[in-house]
ModelCIF file with pLDDT and N, C-alpha, C, O atoms, coordinates in Angstrom:
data_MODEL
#
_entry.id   MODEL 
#
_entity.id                         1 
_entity.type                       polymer 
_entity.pdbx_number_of_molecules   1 
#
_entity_poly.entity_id                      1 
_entity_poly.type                           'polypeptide(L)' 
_entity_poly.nstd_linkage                   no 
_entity_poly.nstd_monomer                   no 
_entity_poly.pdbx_seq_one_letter_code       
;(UNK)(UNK)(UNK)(UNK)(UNK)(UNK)(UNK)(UNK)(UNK)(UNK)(UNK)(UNK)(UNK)(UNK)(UNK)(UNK)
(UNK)(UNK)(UNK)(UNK)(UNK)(UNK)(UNK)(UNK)(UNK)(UNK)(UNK)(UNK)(UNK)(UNK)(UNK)(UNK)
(UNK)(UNK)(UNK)(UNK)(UNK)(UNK)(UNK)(UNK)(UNK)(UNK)(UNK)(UNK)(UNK)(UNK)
;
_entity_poly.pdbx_seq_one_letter_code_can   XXXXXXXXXXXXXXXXXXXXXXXXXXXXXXXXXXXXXXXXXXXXXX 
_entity_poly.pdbx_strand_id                 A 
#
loop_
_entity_poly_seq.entity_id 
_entity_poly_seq.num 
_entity_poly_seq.mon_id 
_entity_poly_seq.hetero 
1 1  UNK n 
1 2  UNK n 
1 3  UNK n 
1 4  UNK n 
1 5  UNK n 
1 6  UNK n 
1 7  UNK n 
1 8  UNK n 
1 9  UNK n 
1 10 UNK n 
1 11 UNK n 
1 12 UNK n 
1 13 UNK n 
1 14 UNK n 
1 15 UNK n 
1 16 UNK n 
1 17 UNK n 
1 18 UNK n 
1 19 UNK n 
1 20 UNK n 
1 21 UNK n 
1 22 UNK n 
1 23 UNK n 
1 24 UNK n 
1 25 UNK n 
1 26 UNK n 
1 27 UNK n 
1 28 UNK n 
1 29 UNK n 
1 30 UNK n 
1 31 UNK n 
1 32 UNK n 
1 33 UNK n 
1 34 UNK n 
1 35 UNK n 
1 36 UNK n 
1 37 UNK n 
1 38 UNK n 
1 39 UNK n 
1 40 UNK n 
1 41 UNK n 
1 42 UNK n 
1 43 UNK n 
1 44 UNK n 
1 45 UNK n 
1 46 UNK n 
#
_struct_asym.id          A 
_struct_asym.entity_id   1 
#
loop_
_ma_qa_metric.id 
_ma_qa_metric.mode 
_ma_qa_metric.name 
_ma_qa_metric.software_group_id 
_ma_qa_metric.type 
1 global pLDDT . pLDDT 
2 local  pLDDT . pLDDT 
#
_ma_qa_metric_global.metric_id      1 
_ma_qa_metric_global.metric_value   91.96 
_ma_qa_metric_global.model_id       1 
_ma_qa_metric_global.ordinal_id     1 
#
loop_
_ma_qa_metric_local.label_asym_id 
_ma_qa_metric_local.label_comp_id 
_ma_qa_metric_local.label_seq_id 
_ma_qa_metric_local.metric_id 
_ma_qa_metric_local.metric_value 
_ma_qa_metric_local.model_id 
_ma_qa_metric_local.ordinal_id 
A UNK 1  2 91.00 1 1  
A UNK 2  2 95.00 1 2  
A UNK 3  2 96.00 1 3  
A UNK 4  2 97.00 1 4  
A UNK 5  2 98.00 1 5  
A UNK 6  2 98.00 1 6  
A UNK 7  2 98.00 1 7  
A UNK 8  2 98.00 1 8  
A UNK 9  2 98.00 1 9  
A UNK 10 2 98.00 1 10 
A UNK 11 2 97.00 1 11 
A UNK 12 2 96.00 1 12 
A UNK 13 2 94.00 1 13 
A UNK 14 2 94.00 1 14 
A UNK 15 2 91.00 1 15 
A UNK 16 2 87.00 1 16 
A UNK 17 2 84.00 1 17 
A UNK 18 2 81.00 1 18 
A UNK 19 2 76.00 1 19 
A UNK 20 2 76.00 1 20 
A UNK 21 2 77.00 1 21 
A UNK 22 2 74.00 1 22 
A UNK 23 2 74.00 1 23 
A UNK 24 2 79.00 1 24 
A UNK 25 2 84.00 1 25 
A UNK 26 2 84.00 1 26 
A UNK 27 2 88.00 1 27 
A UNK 28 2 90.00 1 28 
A UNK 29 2 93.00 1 29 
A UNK 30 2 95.00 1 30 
A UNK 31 2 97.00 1 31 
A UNK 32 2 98.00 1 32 
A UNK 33 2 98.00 1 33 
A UNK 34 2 98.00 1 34 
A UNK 35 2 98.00 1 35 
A UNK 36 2 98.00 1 36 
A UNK 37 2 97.00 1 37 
A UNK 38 2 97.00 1 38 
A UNK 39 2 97.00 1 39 
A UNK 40 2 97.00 1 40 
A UNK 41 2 94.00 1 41 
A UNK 42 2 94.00 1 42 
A UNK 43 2 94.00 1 43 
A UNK 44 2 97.00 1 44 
A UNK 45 2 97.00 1 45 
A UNK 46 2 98.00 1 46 
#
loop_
_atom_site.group_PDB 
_atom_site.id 
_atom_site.type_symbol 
_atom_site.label_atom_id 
_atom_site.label_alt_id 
_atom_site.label_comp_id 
_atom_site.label_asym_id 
_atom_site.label_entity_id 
_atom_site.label_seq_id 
_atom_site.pdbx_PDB_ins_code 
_atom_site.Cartn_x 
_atom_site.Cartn_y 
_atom_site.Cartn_z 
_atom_site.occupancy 
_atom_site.B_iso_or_equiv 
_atom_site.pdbx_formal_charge 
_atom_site.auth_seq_id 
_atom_site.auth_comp_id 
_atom_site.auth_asym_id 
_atom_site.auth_atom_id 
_atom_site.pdbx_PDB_model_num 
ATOM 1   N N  . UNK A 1 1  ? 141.043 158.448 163.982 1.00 91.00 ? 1  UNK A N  1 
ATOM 2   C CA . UNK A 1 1  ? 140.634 158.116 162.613 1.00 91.00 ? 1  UNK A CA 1 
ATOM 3   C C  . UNK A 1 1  ? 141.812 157.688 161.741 1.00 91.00 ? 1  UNK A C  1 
ATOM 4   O O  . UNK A 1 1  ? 141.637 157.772 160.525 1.00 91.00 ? 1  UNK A O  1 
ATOM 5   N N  . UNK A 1 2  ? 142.771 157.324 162.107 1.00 95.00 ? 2  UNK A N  1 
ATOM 6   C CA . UNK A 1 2  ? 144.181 156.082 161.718 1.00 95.00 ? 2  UNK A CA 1 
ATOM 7   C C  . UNK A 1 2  ? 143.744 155.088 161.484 1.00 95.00 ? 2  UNK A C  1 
ATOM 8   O O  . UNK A 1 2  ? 144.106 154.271 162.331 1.00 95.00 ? 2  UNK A O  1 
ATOM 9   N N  . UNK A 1 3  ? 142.925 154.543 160.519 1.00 96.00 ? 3  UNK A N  1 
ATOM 10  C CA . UNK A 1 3  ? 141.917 152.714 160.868 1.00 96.00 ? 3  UNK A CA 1 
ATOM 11  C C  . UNK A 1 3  ? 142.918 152.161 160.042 1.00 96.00 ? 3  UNK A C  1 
ATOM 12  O O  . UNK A 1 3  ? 142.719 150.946 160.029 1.00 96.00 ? 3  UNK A O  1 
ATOM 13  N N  . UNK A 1 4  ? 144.341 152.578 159.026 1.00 97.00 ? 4  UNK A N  1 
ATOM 14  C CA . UNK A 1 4  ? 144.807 151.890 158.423 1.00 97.00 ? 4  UNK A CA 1 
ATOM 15  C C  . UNK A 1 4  ? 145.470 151.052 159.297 1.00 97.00 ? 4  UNK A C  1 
ATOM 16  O O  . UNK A 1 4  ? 145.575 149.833 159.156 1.00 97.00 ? 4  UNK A O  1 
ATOM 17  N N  . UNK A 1 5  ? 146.180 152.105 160.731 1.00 98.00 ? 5  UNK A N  1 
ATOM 18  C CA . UNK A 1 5  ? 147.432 152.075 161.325 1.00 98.00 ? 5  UNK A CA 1 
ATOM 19  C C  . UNK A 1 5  ? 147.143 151.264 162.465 1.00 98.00 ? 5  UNK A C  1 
ATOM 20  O O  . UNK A 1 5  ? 147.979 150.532 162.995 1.00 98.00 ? 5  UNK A O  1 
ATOM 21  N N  . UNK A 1 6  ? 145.982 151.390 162.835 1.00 98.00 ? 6  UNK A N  1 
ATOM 22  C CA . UNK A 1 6  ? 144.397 151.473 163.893 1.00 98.00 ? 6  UNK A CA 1 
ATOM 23  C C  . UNK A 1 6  ? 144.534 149.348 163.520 1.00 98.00 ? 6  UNK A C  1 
ATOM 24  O O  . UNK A 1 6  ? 144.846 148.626 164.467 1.00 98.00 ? 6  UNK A O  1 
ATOM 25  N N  . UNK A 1 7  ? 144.376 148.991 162.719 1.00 98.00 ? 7  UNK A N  1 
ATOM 26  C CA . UNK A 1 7  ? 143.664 148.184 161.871 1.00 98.00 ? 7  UNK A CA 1 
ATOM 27  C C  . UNK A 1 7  ? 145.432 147.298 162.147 1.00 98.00 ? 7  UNK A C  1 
ATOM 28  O O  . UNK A 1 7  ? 145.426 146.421 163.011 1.00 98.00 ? 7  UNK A O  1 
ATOM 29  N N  . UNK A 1 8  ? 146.072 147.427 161.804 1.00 98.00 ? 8  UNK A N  1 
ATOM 30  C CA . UNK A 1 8  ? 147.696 146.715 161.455 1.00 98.00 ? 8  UNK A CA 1 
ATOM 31  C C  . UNK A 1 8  ? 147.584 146.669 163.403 1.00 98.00 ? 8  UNK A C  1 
ATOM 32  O O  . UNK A 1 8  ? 147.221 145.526 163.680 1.00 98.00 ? 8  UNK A O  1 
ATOM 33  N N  . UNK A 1 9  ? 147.705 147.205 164.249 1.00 98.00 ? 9  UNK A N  1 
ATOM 34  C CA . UNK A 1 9  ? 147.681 147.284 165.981 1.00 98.00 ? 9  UNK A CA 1 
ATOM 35  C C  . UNK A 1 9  ? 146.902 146.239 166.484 1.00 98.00 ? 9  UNK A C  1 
ATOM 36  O O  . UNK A 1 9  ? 147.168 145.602 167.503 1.00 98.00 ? 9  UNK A O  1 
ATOM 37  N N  . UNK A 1 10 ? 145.833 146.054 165.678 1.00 98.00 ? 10 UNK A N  1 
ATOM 38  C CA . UNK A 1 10 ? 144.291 144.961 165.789 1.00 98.00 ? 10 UNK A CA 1 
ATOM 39  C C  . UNK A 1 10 ? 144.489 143.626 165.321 1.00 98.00 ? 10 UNK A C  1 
ATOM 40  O O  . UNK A 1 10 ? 144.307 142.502 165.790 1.00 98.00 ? 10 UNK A O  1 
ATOM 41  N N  . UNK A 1 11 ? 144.896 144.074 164.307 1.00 97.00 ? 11 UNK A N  1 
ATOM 42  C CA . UNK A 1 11 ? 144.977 142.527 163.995 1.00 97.00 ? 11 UNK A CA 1 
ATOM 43  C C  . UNK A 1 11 ? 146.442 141.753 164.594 1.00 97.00 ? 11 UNK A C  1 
ATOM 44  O O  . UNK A 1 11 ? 146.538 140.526 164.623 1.00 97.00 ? 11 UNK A O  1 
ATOM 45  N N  . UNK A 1 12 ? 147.795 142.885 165.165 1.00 96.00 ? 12 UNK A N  1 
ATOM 46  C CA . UNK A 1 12 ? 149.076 141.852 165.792 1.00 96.00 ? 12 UNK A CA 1 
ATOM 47  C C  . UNK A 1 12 ? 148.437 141.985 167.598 1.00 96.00 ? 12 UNK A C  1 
ATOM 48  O O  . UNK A 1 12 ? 149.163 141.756 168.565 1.00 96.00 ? 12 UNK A O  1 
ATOM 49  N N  . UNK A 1 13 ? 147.391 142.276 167.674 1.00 94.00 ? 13 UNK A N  1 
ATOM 50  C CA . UNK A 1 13 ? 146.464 142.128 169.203 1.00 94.00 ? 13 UNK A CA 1 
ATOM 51  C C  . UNK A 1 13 ? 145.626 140.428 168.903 1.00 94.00 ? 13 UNK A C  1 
ATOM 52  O O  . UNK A 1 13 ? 145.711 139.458 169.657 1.00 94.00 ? 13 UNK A O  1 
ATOM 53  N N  . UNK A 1 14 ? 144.955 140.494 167.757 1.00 94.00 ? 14 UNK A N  1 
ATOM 54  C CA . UNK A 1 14 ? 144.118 139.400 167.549 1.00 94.00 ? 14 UNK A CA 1 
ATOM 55  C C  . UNK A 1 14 ? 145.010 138.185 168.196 1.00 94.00 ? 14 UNK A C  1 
ATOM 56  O O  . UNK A 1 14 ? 145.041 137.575 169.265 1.00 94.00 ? 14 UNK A O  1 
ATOM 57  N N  . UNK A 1 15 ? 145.784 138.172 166.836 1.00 91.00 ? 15 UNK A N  1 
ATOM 58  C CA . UNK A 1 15 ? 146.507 136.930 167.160 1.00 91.00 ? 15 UNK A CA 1 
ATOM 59  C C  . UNK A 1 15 ? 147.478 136.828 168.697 1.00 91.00 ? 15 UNK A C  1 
ATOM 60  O O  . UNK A 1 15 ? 147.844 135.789 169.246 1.00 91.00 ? 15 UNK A O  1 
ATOM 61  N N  . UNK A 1 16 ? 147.753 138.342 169.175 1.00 87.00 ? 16 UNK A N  1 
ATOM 62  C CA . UNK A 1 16 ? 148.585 137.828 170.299 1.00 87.00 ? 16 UNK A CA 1 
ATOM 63  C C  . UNK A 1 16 ? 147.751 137.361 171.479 1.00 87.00 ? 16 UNK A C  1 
ATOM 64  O O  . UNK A 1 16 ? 148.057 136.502 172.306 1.00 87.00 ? 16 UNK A O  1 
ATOM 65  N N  . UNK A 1 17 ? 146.846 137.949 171.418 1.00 84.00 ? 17 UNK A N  1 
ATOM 66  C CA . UNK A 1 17 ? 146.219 137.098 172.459 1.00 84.00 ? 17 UNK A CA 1 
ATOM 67  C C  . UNK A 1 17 ? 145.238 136.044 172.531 1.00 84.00 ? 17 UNK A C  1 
ATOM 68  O O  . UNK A 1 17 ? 144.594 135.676 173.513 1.00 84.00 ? 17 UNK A O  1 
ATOM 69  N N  . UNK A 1 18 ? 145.216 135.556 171.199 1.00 81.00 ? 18 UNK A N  1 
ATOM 70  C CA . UNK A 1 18 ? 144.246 134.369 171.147 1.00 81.00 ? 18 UNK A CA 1 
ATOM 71  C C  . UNK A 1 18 ? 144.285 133.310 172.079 1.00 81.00 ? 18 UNK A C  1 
ATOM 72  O O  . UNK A 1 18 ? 143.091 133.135 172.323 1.00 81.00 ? 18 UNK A O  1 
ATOM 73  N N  . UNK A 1 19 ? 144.640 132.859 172.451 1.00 76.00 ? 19 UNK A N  1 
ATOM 74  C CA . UNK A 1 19 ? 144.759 132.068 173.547 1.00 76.00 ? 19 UNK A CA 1 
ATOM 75  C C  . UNK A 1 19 ? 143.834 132.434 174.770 1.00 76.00 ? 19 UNK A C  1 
ATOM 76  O O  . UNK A 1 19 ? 143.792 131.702 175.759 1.00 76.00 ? 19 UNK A O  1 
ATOM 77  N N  . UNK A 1 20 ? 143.114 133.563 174.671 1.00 76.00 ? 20 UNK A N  1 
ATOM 78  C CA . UNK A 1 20 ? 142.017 133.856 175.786 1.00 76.00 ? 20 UNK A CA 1 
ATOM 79  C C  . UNK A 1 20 ? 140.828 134.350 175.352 1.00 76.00 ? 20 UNK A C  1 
ATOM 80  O O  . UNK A 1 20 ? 140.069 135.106 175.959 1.00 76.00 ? 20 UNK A O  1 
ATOM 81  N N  . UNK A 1 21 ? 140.660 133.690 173.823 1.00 77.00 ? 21 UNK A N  1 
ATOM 82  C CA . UNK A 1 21 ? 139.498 134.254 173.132 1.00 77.00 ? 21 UNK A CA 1 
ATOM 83  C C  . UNK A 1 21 ? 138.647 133.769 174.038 1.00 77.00 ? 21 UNK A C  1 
ATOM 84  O O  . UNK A 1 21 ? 138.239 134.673 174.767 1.00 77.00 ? 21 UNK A O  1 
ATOM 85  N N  . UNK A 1 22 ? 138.238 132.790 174.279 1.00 74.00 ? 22 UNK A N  1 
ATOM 86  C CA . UNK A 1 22 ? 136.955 132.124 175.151 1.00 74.00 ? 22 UNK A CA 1 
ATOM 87  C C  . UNK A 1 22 ? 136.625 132.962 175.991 1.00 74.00 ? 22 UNK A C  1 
ATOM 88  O O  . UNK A 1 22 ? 135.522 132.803 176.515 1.00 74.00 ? 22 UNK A O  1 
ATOM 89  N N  . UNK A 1 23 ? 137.622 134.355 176.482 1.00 74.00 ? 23 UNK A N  1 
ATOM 90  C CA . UNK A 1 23 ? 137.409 135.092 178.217 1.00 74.00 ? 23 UNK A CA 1 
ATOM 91  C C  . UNK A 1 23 ? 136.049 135.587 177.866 1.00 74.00 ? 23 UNK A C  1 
ATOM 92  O O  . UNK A 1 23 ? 135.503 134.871 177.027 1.00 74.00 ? 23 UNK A O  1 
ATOM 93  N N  . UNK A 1 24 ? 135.404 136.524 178.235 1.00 79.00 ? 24 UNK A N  1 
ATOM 94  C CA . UNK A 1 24 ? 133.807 137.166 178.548 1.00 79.00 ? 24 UNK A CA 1 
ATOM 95  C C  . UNK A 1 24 ? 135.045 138.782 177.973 1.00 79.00 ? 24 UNK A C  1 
ATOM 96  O O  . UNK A 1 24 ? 136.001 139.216 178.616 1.00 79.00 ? 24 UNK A O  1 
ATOM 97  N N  . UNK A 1 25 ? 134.599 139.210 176.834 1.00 84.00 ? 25 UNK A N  1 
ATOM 98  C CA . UNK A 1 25 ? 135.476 140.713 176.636 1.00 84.00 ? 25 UNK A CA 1 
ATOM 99  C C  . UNK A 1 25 ? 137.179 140.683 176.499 1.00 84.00 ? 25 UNK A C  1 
ATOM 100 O O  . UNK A 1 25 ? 137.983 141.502 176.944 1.00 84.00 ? 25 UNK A O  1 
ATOM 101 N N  . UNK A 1 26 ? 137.404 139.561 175.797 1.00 84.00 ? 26 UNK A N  1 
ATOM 102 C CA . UNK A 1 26 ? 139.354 139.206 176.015 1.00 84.00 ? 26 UNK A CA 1 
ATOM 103 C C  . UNK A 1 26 ? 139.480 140.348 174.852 1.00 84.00 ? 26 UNK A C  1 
ATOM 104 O O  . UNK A 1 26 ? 138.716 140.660 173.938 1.00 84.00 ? 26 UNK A O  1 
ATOM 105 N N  . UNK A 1 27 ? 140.851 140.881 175.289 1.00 88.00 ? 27 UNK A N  1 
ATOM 106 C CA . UNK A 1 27 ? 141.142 141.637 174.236 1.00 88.00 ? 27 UNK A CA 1 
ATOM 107 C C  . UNK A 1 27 ? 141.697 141.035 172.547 1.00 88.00 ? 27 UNK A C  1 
ATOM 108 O O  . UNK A 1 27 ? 142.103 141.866 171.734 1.00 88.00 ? 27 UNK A O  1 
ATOM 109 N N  . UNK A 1 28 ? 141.654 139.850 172.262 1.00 90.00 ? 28 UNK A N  1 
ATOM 110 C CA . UNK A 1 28 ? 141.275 138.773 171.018 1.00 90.00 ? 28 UNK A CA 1 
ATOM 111 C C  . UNK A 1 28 ? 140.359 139.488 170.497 1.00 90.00 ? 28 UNK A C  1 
ATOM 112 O O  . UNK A 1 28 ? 140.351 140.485 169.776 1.00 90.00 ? 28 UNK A O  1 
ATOM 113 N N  . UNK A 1 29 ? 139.562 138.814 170.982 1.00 93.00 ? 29 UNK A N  1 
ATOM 114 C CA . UNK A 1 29 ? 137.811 139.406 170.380 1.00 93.00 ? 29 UNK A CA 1 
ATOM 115 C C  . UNK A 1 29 ? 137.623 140.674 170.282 1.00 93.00 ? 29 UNK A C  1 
ATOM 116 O O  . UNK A 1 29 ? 137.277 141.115 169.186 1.00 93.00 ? 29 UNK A O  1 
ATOM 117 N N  . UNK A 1 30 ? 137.811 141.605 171.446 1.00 95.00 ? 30 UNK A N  1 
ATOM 118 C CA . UNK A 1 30 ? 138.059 143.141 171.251 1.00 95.00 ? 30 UNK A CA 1 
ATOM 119 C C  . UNK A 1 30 ? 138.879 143.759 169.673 1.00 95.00 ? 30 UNK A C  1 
ATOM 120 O O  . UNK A 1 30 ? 138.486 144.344 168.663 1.00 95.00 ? 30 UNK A O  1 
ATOM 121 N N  . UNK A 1 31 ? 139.916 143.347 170.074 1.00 97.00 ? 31 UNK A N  1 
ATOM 122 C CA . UNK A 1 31 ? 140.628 143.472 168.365 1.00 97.00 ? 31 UNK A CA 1 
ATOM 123 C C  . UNK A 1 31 ? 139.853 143.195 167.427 1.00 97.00 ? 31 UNK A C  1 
ATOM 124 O O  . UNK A 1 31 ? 139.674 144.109 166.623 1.00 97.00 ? 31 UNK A O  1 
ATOM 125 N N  . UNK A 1 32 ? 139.260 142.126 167.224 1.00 98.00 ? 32 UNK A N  1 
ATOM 126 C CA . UNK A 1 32 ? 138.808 141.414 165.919 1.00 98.00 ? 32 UNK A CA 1 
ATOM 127 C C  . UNK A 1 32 ? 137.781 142.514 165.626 1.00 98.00 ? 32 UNK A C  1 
ATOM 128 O O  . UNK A 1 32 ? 137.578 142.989 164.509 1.00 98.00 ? 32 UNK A O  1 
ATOM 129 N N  . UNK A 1 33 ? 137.137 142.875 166.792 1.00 98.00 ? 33 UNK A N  1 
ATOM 130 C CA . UNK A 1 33 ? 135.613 143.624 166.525 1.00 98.00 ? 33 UNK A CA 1 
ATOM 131 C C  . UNK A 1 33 ? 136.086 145.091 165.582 1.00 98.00 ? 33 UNK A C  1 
ATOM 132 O O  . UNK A 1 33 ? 135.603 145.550 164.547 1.00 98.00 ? 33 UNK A O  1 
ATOM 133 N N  . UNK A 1 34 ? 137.406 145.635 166.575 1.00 98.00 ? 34 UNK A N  1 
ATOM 134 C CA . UNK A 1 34 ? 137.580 147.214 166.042 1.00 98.00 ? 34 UNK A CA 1 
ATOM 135 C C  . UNK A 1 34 ? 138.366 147.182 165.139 1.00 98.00 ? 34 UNK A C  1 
ATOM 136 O O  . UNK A 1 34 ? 138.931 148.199 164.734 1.00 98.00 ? 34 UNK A O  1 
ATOM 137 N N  . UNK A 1 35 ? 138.624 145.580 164.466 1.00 98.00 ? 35 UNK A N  1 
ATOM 138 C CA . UNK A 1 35 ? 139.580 145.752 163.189 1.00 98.00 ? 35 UNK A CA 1 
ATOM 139 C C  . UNK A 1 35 ? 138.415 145.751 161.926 1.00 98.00 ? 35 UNK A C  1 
ATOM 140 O O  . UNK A 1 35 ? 138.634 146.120 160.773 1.00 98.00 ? 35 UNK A O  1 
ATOM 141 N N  . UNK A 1 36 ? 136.814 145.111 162.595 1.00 98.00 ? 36 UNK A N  1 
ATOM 142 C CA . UNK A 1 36 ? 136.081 145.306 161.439 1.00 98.00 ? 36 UNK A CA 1 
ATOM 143 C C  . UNK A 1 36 ? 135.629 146.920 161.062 1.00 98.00 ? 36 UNK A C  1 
ATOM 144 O O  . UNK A 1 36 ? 135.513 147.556 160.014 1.00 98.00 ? 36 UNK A O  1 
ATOM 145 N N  . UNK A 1 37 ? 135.397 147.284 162.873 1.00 97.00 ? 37 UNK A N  1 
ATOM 146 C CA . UNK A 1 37 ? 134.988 149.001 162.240 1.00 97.00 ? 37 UNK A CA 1 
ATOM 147 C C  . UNK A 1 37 ? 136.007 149.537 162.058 1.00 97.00 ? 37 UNK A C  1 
ATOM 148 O O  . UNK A 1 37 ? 135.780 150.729 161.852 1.00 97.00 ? 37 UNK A O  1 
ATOM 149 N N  . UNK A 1 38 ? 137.378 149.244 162.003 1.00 97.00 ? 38 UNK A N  1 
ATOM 150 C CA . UNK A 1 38 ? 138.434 150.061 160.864 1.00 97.00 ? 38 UNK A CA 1 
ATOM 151 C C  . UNK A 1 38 ? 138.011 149.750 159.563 1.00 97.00 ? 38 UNK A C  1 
ATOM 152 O O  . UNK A 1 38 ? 137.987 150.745 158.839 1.00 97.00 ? 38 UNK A O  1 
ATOM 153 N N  . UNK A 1 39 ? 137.643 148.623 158.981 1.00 97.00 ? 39 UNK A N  1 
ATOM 154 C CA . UNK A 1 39 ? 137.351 148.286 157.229 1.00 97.00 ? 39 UNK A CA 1 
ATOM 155 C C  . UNK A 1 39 ? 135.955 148.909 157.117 1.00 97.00 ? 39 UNK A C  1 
ATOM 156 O O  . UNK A 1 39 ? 135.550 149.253 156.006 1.00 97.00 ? 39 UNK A O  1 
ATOM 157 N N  . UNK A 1 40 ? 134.868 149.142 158.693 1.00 97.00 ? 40 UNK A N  1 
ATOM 158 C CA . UNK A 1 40 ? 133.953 149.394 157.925 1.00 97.00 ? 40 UNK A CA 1 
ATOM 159 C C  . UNK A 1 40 ? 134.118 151.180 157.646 1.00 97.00 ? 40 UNK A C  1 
ATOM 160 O O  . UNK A 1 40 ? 133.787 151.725 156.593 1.00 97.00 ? 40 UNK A O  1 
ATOM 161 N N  . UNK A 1 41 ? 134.615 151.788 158.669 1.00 94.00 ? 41 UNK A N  1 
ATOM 162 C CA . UNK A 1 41 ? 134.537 153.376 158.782 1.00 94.00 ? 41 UNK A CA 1 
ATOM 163 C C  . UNK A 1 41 ? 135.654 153.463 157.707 1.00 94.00 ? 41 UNK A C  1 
ATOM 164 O O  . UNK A 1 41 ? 136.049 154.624 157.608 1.00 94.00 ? 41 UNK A O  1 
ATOM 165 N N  . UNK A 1 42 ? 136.276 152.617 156.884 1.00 94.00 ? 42 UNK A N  1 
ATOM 166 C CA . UNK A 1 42 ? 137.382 153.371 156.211 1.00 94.00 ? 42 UNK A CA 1 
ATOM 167 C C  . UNK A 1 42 ? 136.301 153.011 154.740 1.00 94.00 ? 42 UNK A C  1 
ATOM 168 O O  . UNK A 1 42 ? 136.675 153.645 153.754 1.00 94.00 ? 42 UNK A O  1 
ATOM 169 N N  . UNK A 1 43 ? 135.180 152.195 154.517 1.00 94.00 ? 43 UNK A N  1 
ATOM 170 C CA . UNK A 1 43 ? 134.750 152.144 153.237 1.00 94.00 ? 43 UNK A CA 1 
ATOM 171 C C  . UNK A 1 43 ? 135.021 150.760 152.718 1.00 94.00 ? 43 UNK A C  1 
ATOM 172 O O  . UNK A 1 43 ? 134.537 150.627 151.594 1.00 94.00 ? 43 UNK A O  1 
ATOM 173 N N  . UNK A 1 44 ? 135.360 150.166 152.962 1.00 97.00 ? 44 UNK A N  1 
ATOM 174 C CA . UNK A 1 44 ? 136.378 148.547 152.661 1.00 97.00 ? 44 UNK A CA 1 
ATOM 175 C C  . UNK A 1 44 ? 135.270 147.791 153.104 1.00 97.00 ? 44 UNK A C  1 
ATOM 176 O O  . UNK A 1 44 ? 135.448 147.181 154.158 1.00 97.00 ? 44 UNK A O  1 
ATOM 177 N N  . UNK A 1 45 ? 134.490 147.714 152.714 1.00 97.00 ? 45 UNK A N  1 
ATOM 178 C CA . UNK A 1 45 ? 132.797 146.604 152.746 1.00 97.00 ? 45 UNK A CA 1 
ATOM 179 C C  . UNK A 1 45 ? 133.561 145.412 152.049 1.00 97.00 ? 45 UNK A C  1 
ATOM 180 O O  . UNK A 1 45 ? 133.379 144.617 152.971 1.00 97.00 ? 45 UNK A O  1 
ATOM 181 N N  . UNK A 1 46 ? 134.223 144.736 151.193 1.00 98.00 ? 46 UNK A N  1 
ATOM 182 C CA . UNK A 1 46 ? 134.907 143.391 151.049 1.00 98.00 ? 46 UNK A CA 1 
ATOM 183 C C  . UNK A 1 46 ? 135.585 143.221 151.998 1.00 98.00 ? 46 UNK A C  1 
ATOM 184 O O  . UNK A 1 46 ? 136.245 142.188 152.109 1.00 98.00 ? 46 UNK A O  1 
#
């Protein structure tokens, strides 16, 4: 329950592996997903 710290890990994952967003489950997309339920479980709906 770190989603600030959680959330900063996610998003320098997003971008590092973009380059395999297209895969079926790339860890890109993985990031992107658990950087939203860090904003959503922390209350941060904008």
């Amino acid at each position: 329950r770190k989603y600030a710290e959680a959330r900063t890990q996610f998003i320098e994952m997003r971008q590092r592996f973009k380059p395999l967003v297209d895969l079926k489950n790339n860890p890109s997309t993985l990031a992107a997903f658990y950087e939203t339920e860090c904003l959503r479980k922390s209350g941060d709906l904008d």
